[in-house]
Structure formats: C-alpha cells, structure tokens
C-alpha atoms as a PDB file:
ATOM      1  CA  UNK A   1    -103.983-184.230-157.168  1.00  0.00           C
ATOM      2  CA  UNK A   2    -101.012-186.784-157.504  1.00  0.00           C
ATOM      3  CA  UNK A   3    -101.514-185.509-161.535  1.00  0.00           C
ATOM      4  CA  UNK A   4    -100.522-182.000-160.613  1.00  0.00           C
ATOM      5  CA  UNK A   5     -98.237-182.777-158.457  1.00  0.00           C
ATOM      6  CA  UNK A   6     -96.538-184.687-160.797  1.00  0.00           C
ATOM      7  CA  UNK A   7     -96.892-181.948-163.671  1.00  0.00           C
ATOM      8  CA  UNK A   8     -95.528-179.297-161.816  1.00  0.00           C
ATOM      9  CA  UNK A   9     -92.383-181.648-160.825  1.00  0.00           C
ATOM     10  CA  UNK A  10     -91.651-182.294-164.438  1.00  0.00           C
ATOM     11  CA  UNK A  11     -92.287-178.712-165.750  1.00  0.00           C
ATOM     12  CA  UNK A  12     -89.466-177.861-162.542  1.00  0.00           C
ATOM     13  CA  UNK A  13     -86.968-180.011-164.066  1.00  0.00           C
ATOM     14  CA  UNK A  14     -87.689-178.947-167.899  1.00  0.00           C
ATOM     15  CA  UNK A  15     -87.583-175.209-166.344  1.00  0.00           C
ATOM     16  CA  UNK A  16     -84.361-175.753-164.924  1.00  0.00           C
ATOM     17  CA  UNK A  17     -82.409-177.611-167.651  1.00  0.00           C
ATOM     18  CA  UNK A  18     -83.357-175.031-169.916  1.00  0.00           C
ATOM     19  CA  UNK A  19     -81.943-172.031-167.478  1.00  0.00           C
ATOM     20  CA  UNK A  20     -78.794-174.446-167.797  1.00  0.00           C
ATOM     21  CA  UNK A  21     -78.895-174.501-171.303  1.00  0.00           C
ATOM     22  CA  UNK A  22     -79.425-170.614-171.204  1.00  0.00           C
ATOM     23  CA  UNK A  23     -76.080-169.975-168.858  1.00  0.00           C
ATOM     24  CA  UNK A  24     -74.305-171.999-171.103  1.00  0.00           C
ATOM     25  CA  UNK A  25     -75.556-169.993-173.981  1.00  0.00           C
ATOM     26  CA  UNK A  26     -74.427-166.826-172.056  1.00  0.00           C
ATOM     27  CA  UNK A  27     -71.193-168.010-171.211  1.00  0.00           C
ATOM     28  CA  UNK A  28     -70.481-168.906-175.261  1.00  0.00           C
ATOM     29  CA  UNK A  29     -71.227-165.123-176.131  1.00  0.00           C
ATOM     30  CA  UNK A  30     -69.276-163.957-173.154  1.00  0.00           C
ATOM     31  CA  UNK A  31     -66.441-165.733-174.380  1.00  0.00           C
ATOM     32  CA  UNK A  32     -66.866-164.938-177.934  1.00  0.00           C
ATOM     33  CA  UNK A  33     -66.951-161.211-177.296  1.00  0.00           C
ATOM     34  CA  UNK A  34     -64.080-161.472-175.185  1.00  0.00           C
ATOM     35  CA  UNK A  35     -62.574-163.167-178.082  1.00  0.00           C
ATOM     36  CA  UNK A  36     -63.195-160.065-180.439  1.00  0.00           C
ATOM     37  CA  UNK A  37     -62.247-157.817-178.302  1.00  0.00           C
ATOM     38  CA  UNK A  38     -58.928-159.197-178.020  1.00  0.00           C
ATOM     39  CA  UNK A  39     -58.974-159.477-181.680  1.00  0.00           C
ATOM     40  CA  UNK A  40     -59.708-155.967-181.815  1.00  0.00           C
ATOM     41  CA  UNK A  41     -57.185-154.676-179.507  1.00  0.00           C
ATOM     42  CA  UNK A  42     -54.804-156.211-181.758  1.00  0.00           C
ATOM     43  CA  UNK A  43     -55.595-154.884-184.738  1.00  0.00           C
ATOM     44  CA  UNK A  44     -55.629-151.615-183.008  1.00  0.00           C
ATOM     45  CA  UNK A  45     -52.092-152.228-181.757  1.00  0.00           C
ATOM     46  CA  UNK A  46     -50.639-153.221-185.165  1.00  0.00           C
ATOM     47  CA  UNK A  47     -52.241-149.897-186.801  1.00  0.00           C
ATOM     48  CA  UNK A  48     -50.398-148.022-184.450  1.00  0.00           C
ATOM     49  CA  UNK A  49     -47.114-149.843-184.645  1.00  0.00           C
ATOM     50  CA  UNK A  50     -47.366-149.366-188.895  1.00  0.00           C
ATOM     51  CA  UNK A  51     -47.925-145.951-188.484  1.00  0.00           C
ATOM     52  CA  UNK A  52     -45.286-145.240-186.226  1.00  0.00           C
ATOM     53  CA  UNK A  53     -42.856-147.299-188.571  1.00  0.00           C
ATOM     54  CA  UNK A  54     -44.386-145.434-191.655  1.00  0.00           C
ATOM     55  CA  UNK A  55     -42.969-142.005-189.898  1.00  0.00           C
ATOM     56  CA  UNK A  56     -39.657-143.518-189.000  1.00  0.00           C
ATOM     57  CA  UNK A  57     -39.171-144.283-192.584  1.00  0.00           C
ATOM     58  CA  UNK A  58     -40.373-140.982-193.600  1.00  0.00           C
ATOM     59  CA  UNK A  59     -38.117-139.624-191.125  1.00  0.00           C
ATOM     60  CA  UNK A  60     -34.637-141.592-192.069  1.00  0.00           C
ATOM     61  CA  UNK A  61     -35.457-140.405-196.070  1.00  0.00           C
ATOM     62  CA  UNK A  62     -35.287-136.797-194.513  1.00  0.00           C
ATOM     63  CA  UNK A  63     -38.968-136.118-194.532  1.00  0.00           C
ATOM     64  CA  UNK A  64     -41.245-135.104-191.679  1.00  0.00           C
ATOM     65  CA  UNK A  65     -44.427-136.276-191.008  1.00  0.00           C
ATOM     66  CA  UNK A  66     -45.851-131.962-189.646  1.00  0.00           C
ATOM     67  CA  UNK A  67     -45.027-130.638-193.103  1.00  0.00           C
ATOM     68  CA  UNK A  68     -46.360-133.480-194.894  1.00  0.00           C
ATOM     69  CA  UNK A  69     -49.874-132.789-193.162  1.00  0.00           C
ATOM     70  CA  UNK A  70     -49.310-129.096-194.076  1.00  0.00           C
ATOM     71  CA  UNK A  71     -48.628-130.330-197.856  1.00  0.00           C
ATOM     72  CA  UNK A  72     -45.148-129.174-197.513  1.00  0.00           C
ATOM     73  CA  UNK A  73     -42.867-131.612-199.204  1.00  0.00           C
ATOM     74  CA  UNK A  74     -39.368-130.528-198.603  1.00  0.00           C
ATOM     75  CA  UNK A  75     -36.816-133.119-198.055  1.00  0.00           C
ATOM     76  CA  UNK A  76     -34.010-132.452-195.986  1.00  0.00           C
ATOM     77  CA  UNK A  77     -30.968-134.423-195.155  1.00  0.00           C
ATOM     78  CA  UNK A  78     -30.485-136.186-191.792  1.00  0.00           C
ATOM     79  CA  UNK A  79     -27.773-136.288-190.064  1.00  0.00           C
ATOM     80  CA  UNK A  80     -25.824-139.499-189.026  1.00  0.00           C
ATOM     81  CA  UNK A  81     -26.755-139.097-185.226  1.00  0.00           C
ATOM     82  CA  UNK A  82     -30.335-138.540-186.424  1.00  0.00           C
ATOM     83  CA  UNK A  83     -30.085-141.499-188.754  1.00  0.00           C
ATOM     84  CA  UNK A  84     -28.446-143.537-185.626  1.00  0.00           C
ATOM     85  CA  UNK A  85     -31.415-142.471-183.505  1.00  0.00           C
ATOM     86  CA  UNK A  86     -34.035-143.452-186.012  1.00  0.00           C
ATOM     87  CA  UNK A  87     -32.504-147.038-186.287  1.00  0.00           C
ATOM     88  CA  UNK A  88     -32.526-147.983-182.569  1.00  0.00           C
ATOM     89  CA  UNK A  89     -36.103-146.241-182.298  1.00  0.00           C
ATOM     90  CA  UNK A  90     -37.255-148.448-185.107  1.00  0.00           C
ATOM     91  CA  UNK A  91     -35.456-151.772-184.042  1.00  0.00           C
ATOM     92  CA  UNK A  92     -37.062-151.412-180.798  1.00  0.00           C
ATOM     93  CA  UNK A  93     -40.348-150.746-182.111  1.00  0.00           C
ATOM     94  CA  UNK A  94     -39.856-153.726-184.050  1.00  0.00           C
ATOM     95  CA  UNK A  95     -38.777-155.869-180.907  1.00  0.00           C
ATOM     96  CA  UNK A  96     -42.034-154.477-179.033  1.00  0.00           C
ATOM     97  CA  UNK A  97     -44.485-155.241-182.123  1.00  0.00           C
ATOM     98  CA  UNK A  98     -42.740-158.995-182.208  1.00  0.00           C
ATOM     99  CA  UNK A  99     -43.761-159.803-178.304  1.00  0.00           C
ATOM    100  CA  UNK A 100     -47.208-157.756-179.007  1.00  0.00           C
ATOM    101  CA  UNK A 101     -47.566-160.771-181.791  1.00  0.00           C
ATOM    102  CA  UNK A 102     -46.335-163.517-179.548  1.00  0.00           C
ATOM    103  CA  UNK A 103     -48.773-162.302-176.540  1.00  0.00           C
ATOM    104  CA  UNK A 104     -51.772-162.144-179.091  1.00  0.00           C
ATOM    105  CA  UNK A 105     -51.010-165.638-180.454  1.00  0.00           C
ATOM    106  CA  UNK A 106     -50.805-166.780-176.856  1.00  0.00           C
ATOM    107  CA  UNK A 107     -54.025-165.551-175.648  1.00  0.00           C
ATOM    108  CA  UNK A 108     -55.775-166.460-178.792  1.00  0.00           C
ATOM    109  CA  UNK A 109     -54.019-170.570-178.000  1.00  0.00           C
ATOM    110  CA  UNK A 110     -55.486-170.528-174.285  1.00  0.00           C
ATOM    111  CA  UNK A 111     -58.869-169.465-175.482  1.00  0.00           C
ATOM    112  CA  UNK A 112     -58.822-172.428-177.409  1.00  0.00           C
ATOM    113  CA  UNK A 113     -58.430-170.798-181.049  1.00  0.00           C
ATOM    114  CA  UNK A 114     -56.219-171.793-184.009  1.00  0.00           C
END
C-alpha cells in the first residue's frame, strides 16, 4: 500500500513540473507571436509611409497618382503653393515615419530583442 502511495506521490510531482514546463512553453510562443506581430505592424506601417512618399514625389514632378492608374501620363506643372504644400506634407510624413522607427526600436529593446 505504502508502494502506491508512494507512486502516485511521485507521478503528482513529475505531473506537475511538466504542466510548469508546459506554461512556460506557452508563455515563449505567446511572446514570440506578440513579437511578430509587432514586427508585422511595422512593416505594414513603413509600406504605407513609402507609398505615400512615392505619390508626393509623383505629385511635386507634376504627375498624379488617378491618371497614372488610368494609364494617363500627362505631366503638368505645379504651382509654387502646390509645390509649398507638397514639401510640408512630405517633411511631416517624414517626422511621423522617424518616431514610428524610434517606437518600433523601443518596443522591440523592452521585449528583450537586438
């Protein structure tokens, strides 16, 4: 009886390190996906911020982005307000695209990644 006893008691213990094991396992993937999708966001953000700076330059050589999909290639001259406009729009983008960097390379240093 003291056998069984015993047995049971020892396959408890070996039962519950390995559910520790397990949660540990768990939390590893959690954090990992978490990771990527961070990582994905990112890359998601930068796409957008490339496009948008693609059109701005398409835009200050006097070409616009609705004709282009329409395979219409006329240029046309803009004017120096326009031209003003386009700057600012696309220093600020800028500005907004460096902090988007600075917040992805801070995340990535408090989860621990180089």
């Amino acid at each position: 009886m003291n056998y069984i006893v015993g047995f049971i008691f020892i396959a408890m213990i070996g039962y519950l390190f390995e559910q520790r094991r397990h949660i540990k396992f768990l939390e590893q993937v959690n954090h990992n996906q978490e990771t990527h999708d961070v990582m994905t966001a990112h890359q998601l953000e930068l796409t957008r911020h490339k496009a948008k700076m693609l059109e701005l330059t398409l835009n200050m050589f006097g070409y616009n982005v609705e004709r282009f999909e329409a395979s219409d290639f006329t240029k046309s001259e803009p004017s120096q307000e326009q031209l003003q406009e386009i700057w600012a729009e696309y220093l600020q983008l800028q500005q907004k695209s460096r902090s988007a960097q600075i917040k992805f390379e801070t995340e990535l240093e408090l989860r621990g990644i180089e």
